[in-house]
Protein backbone atom coordinates (compact mmCIF):
# COMPACT_ATOMS: atom_id res chain seq x y z
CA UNK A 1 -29.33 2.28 -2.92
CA UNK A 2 -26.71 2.97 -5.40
CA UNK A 3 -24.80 0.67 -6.68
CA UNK A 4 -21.03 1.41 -6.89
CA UNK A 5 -17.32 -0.56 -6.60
CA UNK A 6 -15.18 0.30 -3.71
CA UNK A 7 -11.40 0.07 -4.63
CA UNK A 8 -8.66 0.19 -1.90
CA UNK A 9 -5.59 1.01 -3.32
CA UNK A 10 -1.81 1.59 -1.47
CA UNK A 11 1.34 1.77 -2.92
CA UNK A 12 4.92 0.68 -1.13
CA UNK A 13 8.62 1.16 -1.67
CA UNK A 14 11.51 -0.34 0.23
CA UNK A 15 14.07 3.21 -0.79
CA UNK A 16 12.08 5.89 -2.35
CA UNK A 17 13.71 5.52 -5.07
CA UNK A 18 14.04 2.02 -4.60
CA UNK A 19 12.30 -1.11 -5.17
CA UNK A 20 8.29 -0.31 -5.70
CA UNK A 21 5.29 -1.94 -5.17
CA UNK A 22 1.65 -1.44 -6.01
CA UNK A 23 -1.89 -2.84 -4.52
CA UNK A 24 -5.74 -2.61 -5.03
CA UNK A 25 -8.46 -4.60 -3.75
CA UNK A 26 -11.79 -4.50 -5.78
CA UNK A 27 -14.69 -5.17 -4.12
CA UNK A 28 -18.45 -5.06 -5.93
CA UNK A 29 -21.56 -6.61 -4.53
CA UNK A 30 -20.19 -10.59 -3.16
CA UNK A 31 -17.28 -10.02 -6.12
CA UNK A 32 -13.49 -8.88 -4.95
CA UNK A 33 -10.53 -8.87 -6.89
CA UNK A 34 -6.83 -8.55 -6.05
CA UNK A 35 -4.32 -6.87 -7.95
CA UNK A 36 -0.40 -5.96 -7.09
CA UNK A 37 2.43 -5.35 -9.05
CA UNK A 38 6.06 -3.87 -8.32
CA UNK A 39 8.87 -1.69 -10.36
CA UNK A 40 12.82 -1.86 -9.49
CA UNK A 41 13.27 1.27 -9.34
CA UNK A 42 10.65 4.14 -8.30
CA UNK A 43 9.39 6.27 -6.18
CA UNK A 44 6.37 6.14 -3.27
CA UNK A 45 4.06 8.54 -5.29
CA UNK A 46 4.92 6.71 -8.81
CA UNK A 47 3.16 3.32 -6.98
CA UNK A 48 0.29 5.07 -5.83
CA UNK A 49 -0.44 6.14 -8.88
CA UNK A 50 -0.26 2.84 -10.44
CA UNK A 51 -2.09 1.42 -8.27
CA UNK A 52 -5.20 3.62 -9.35
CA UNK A 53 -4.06 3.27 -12.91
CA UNK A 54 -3.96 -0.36 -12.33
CA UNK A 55 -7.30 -0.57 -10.13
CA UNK A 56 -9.69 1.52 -12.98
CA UNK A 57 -7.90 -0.11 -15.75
CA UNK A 58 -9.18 -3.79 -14.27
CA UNK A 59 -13.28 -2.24 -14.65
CA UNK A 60 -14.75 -3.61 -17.24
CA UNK A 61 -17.28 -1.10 -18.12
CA UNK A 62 -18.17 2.49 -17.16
CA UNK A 63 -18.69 2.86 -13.15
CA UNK A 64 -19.40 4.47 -10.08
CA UNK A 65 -16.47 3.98 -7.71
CA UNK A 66 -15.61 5.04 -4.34
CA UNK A 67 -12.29 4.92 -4.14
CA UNK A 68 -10.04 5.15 -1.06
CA UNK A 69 -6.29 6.07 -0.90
CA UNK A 70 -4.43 6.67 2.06
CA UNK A 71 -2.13 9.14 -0.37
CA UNK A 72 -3.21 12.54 0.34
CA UNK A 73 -1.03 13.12 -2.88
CA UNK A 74 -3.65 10.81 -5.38
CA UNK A 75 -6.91 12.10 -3.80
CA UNK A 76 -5.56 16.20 -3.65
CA UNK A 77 -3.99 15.63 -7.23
CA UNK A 78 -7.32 14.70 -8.72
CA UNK A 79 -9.81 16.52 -6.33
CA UNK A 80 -8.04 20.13 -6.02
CA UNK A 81 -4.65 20.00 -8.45
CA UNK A 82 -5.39 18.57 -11.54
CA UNK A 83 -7.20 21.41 -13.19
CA UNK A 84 -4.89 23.97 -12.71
CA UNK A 85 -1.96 21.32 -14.13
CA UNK A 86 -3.77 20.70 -17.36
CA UNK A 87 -4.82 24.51 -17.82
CA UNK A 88 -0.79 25.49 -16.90
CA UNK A 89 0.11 22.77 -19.33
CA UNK A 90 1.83 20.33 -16.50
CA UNK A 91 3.35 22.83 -14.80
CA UNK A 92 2.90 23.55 -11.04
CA UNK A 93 2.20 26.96 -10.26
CA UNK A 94 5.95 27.54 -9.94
CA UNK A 95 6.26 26.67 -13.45
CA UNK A 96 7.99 23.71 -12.87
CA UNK A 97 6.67 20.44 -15.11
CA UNK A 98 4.22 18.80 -12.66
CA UNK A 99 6.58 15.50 -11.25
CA UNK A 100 4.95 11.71 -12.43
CA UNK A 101 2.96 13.81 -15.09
CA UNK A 102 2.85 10.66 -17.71
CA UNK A 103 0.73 8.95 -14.60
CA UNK A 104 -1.04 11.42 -14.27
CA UNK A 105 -2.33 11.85 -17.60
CA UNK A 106 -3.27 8.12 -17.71
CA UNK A 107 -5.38 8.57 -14.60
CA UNK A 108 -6.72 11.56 -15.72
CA UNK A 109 -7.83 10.00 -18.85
CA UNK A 110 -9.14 6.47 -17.11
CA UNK A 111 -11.01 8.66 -14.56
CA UNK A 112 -13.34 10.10 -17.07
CA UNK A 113 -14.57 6.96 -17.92
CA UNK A 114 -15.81 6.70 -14.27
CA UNK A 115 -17.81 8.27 -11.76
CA UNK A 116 -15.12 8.47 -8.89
CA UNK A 117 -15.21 9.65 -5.33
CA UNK A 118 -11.54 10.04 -4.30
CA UNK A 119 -11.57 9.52 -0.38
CA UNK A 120 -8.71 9.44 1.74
CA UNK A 121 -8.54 7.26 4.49
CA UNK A 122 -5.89 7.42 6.90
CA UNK A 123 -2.58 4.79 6.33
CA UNK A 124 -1.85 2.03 8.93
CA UNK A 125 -4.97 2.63 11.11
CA UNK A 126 -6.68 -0.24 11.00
CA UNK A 127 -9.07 0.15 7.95
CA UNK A 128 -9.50 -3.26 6.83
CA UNK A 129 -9.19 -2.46 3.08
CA UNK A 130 -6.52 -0.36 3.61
CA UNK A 131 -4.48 -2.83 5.20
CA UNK A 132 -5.48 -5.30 2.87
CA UNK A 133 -3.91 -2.46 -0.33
CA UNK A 134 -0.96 -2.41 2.03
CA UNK A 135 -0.74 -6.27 2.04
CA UNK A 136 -1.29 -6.15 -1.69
CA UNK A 137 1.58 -3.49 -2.38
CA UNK A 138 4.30 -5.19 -0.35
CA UNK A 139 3.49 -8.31 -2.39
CA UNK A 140 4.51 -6.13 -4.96
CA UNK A 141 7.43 -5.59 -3.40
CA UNK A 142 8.11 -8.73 -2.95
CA UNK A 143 7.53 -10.50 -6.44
CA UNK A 144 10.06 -7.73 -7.64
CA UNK A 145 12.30 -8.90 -5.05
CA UNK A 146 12.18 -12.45 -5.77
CA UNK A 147 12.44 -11.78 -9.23
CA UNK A 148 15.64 -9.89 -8.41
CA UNK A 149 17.38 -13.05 -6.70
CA UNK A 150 16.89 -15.19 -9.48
CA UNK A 151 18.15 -13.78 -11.79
């Protein structure tokens, strides 16, 4: 049997723009790890992004990773659009610069370091680890909100 990591990852925002929120669980073997962070203000796709950015940035060495996203946006970007960005020099095919393109150079980038298999996995349906991404992200949310009132 292969072994490989699983990631979950979801992203959240309360406004889109608005207040932003990211999450990834890690899971390898017995070994899981939790990750979320937030933004003020962003956008939906921005924290789905991050959360991948976020998720292959916490490997610690080259891998094989299944990773599930309940954005059809993250697994189409890097299984069907990404090419044709890069060879149009981030522009879409209306030759307008691709939108988040600084994420998704970073993610481009990480994900060569990786043997990934983007899956999608459909949002709010019950999939335990993508509930538990969506958990993640709204803590996110959350910590950026609390951060907020204190100030």
């Amino acid at each position: 049997m292969t072994d490989f990591i699983e990631i979950y990852t979801d992203g959240a925002c309360k406004g889109n723009p608005g207040v932003g929120g990211w999450g990834a669980w890690l899971k390898h073997r017995d070994n899981e790890k939790e990750i979320f962070g937030g933004e003020n203000n962003t956008t939906n796709n921005r924290m789905e992004l991050l959360a991948v950015i976020r998720a292959l940035e916490a490997l610690k060495k080259p891998s094989q990773v299944k990773l599930y996203t309940d954005s059809s946006y993250v697994q189409k970007g890097m299984t069907e659009w990404l090419d044709g960005w890069k060879a149009k020099n981030w522009r879409t095919a209306s030759k307008k610069p691709v939108k988040n393109a600084d994420l998704w150079q970073q993610l481009d980038s990480l994900s060569t370091q990786h043997q990934i298999e983007w899956l999608w996995v459909k949002g709010h349906a019950g999939n335990v680890g993508n509930e538990r991404a969506d958990e993640l992200a709204n803590a996110g949310v959350e910590q950026v909100l609390t951060q907020q009132s204190s100030i």
